[in-house]
Protein backbone atom coordinates (compact mmCIF):
# COMPACT_ATOMS: atom_id res chain seq x y z
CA UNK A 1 0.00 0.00 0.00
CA UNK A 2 2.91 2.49 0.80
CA UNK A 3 6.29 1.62 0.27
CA UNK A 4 9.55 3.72 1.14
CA UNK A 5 12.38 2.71 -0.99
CA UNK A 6 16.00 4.29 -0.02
CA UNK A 7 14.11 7.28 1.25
CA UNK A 8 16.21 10.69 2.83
CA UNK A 9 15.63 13.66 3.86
CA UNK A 10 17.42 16.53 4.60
CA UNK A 11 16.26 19.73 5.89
CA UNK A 12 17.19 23.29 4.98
CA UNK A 13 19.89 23.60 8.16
CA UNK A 14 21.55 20.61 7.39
CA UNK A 15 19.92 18.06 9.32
CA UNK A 16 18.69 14.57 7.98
CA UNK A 17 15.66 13.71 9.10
CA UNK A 18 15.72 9.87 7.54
CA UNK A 19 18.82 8.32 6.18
CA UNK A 20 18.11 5.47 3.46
CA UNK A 21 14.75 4.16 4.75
CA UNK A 22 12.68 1.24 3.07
CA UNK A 23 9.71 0.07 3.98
CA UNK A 24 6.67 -1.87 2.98
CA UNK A 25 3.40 -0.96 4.49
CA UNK A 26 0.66 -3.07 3.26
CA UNK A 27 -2.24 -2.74 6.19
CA UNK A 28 -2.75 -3.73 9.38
CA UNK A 29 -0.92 -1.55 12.50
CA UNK A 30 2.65 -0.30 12.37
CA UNK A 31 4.29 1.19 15.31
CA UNK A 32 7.04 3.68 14.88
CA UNK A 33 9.20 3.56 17.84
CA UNK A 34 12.09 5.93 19.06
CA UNK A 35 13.03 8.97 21.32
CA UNK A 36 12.36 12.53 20.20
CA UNK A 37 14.85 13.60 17.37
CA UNK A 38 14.89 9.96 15.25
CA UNK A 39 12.55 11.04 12.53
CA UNK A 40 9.11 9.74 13.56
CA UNK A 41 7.24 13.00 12.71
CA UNK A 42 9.36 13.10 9.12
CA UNK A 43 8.47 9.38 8.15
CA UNK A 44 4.97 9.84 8.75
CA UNK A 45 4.76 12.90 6.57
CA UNK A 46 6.50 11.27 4.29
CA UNK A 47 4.13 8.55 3.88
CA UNK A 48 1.54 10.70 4.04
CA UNK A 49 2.85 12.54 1.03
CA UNK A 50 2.69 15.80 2.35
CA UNK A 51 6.50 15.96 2.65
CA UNK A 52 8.66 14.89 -0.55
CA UNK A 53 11.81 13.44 0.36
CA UNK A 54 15.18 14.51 -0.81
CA UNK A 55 16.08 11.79 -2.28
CA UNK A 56 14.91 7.78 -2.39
CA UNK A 57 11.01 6.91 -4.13
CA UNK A 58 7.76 6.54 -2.33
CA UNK A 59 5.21 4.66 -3.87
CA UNK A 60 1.22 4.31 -3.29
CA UNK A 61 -0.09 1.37 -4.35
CA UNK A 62 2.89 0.71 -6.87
CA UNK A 63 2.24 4.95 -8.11
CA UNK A 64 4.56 7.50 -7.45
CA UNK A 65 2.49 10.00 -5.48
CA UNK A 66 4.74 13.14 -6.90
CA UNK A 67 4.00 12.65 -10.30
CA UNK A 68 0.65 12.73 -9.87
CA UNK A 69 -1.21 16.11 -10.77
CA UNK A 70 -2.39 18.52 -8.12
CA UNK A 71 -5.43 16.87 -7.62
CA UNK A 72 -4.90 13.33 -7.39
CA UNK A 73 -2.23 13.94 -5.17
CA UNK A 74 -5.00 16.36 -2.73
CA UNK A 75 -7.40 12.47 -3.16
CA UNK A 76 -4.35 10.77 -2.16
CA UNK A 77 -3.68 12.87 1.02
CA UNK A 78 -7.96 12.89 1.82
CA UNK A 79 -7.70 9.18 2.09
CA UNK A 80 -4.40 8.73 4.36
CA UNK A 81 -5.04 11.35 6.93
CA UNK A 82 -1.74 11.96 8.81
CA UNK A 83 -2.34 13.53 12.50
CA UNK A 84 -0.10 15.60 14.16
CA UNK A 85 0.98 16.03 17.69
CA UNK A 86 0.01 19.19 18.34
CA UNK A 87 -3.47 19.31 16.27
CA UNK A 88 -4.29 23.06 15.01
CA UNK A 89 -7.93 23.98 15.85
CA UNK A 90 -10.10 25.78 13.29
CA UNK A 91 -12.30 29.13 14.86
CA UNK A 92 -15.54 28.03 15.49
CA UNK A 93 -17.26 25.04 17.47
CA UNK A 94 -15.96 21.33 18.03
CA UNK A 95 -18.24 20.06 16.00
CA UNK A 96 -17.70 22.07 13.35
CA UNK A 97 -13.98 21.64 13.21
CA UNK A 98 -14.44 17.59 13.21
CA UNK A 99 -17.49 18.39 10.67
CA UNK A 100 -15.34 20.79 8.41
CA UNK A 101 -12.82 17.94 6.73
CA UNK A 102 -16.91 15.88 5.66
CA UNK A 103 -18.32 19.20 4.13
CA UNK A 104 -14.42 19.87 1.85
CA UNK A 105 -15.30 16.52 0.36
CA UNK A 106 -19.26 17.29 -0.48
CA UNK A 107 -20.83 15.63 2.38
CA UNK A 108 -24.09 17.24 3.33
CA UNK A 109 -24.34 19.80 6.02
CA UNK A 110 -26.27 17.15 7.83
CA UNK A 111 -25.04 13.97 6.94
CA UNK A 112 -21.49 15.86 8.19
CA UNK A 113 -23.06 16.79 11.55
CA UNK A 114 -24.22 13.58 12.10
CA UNK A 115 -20.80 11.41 11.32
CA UNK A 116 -19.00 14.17 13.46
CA UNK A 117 -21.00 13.52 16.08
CA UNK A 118 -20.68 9.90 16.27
CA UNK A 119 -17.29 9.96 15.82
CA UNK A 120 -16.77 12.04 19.30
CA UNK A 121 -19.47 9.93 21.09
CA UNK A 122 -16.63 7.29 20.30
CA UNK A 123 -13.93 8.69 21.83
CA UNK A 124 -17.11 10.57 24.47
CA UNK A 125 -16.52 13.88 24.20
CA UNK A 126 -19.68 14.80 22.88
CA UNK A 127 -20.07 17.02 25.81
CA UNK A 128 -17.98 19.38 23.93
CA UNK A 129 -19.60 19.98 20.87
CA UNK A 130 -20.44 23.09 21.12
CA UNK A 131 -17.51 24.22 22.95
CA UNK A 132 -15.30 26.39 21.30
CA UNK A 133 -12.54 24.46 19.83
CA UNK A 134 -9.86 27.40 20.23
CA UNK A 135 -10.24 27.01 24.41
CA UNK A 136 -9.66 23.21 24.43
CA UNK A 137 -7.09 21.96 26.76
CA UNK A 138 -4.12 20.00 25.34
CA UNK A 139 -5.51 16.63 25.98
CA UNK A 140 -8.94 17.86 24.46
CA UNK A 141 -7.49 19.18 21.81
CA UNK A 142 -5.68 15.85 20.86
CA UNK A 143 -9.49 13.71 20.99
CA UNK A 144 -10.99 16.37 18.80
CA UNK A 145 -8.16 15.81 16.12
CA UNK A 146 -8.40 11.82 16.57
CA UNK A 147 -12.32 12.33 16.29
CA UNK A 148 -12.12 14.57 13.25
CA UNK A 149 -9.67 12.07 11.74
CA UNK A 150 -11.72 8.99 12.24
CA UNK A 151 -15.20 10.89 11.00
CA UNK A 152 -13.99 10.89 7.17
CA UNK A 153 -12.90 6.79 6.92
CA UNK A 154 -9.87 7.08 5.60
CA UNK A 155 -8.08 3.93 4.40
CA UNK A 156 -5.13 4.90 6.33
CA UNK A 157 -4.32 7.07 9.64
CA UNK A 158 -1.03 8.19 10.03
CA UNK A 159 -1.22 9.41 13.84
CA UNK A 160 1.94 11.34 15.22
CA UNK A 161 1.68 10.46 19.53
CA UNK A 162 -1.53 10.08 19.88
CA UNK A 163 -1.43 9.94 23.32
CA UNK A 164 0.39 12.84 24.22
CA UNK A 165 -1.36 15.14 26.71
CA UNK A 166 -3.53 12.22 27.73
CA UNK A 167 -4.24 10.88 30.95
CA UNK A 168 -4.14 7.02 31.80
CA UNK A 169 -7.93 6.76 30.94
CA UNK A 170 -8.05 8.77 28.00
CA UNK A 171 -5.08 6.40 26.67
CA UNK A 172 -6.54 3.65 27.72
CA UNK A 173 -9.50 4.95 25.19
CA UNK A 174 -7.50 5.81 22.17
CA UNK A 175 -5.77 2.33 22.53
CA UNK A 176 -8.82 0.59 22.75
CA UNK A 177 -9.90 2.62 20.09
CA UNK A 178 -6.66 2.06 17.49
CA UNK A 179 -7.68 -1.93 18.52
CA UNK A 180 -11.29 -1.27 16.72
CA UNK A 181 -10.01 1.21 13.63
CA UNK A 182 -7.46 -2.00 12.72
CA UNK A 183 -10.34 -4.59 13.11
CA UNK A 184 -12.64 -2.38 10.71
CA UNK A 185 -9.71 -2.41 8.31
CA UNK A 186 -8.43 1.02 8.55
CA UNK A 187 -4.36 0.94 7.96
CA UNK A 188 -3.07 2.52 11.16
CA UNK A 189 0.64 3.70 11.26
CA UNK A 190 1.32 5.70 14.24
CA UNK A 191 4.55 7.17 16.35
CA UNK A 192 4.77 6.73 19.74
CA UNK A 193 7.91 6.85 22.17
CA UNK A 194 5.64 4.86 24.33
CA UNK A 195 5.50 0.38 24.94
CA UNK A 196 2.10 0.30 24.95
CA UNK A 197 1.52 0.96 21.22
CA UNK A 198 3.84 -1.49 20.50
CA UNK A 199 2.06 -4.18 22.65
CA UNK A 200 -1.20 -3.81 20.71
CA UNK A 201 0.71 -3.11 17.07
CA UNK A 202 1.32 -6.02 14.37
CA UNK A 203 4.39 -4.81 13.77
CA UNK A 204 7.01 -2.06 15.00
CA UNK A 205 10.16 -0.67 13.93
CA UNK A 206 12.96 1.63 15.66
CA UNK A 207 14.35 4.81 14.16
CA UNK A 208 17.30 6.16 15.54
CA UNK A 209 18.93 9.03 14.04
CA UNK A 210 16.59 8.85 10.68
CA UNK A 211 17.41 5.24 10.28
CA UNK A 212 15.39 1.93 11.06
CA UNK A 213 17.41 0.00 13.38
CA UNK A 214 14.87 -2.72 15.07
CA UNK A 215 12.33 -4.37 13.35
CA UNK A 216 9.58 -6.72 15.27
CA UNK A 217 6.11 -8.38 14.34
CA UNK A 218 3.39 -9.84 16.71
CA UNK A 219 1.22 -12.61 16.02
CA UNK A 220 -1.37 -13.54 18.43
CA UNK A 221 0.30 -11.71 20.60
CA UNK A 222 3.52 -13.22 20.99
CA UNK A 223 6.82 -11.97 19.16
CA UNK A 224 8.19 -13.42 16.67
C-alpha cells in the first residue's frame, strides 16, 4: 500500500531527518518507535505525502504520489489522513472543526453533523460539541483531532503520539480505540515513544537518528 524505498531527507539547516529508509506498508498496525529527534514526525509525513523526500522513491499502491497532478495527489492525502501532535484547531465550534474535513469533500451539512457527532461519542466527548474548539485543553485538543480524523474513513491514519497530553484513561481509550479502527480495516501507522503501542501493534520498527534499526512483528500476541 505504501512503500519507502532508499528514502532521505534533509532539511534546509543541514539536518537529515531519515537516512536510506525502506519500507513496505501493506495494512494492518505499524508502530514507529524511538526517542524525540529519530525522525518519527518526518516518516509519517513522508508517507503521508505531504513531505517529498530529498532523495529515495515513495510509492502508493505501486504509483509515485509526486508525479501525480495537483489533484490526485489532494485524493491521495484525503484518504491517508496523517495527525499531528500538536493538532491546530479551526475558529468556530468542536463540531464544526471535526465536521469541516466531511463538508471539503461534499458531504451534506447534515449527513457531516451527524458522522461528526458519532465519531466524538466514540472517543465521548460529545459534551464538547459546542464548545469552542480554540479554548480546548491540550488533551482535548488531541481527541478532537483523533475524532475529526476517524469521522472521514480514511483507508489509512497516520497518527503522530496520539497519546500525548492524555491521561491514563483517556489512553486507555485511544488504545482501545486504534484496537477497533485496525479490526474495521483502517491501515493505522502511528509514532509513539511509548511500549504500549507497541504491545497492541502487528508490527514495530525503531528509528534512531533517521534510520530503522529494530524491526519486530506480533502474532497472536507473541513476538516473533
Amino acid at each position: 500500500m505504501i512503500g519507502l524505498k532508499d528514502v532521505w531527507v534533509r532539511y534546509p539547516d543541514g539536518v537529515y531527518g531519515l537516512r536510506g529508509v525502506d519500507l513496505k506498508f501493506e495494512g494492518g498496525f505499524l508502530a514507529v518507535l524511538g526517542p524525540n529527534g529519530s525522525g518519527k514526525t518526518t516518516m509519517l509525513k513522508v508517507m503521508a505525502c505531504i513531505l517529498k523526500p530529498t532523495r529515495g522513491s515513495v510509492f502508493i499502491r505501486g504509483v509515485d504520489p509526486w508525479a501525480l497532478p495537483e489533484d490526485k495527489l489532494l485524493g491521495l492525502r484525503r484518504r491517508h489522513i496523517y495527525v499531528q501532535e500538536k493538532p491546530k484547531m479551526l475558529k468556530g465550534d468542536v463540531l464544526y472543526n471535526v465536521a469541516y474535513p466531511l463538508r471539503l469533500r461534499g458531504v451534506s451539512r447534515d449527513e457531516s453533523h451527524r458522522r461528526a457527532l458519532e465519531a466524538l461519542e466514540e472517543l465521548r466527548i460529545s459534551r464538547l460539541a459546542e464548545f469552542d474548539a480554540k479554548r480546548l485543553s491540550a488533551g482535548q485538543a488531541r481527541l478532537v483531532s483523533i475524532a475529526r480524523a476517524i469521522a472521514v474513513n480514511p483507508e489509512v491514519i497516520l497518527f503522530d503520539e496520539p497519546t500525548a497530553y492524555l491521561d491514563r484513561d483517556n489512553r486507555r481509550l485511544v488504545l482501545e480505540l486504534l484496537k477497533r479502527l485496525k479490526d474495521r480495516g483502517v491501515g493505522l501507522v502511528v509514532a509513539s515513544h511509548v511500549g504500549e503501542v507497541a504491545e497492541i501493534a502487528d508490527e514495530a520498527i525503531t528509528l534512531e537518528q533517521g534510520k530503522i534499526t529494530g524491526r519486530s512483528r506480533r502474532k497472536g500476541g507473541s513476538e516473533n
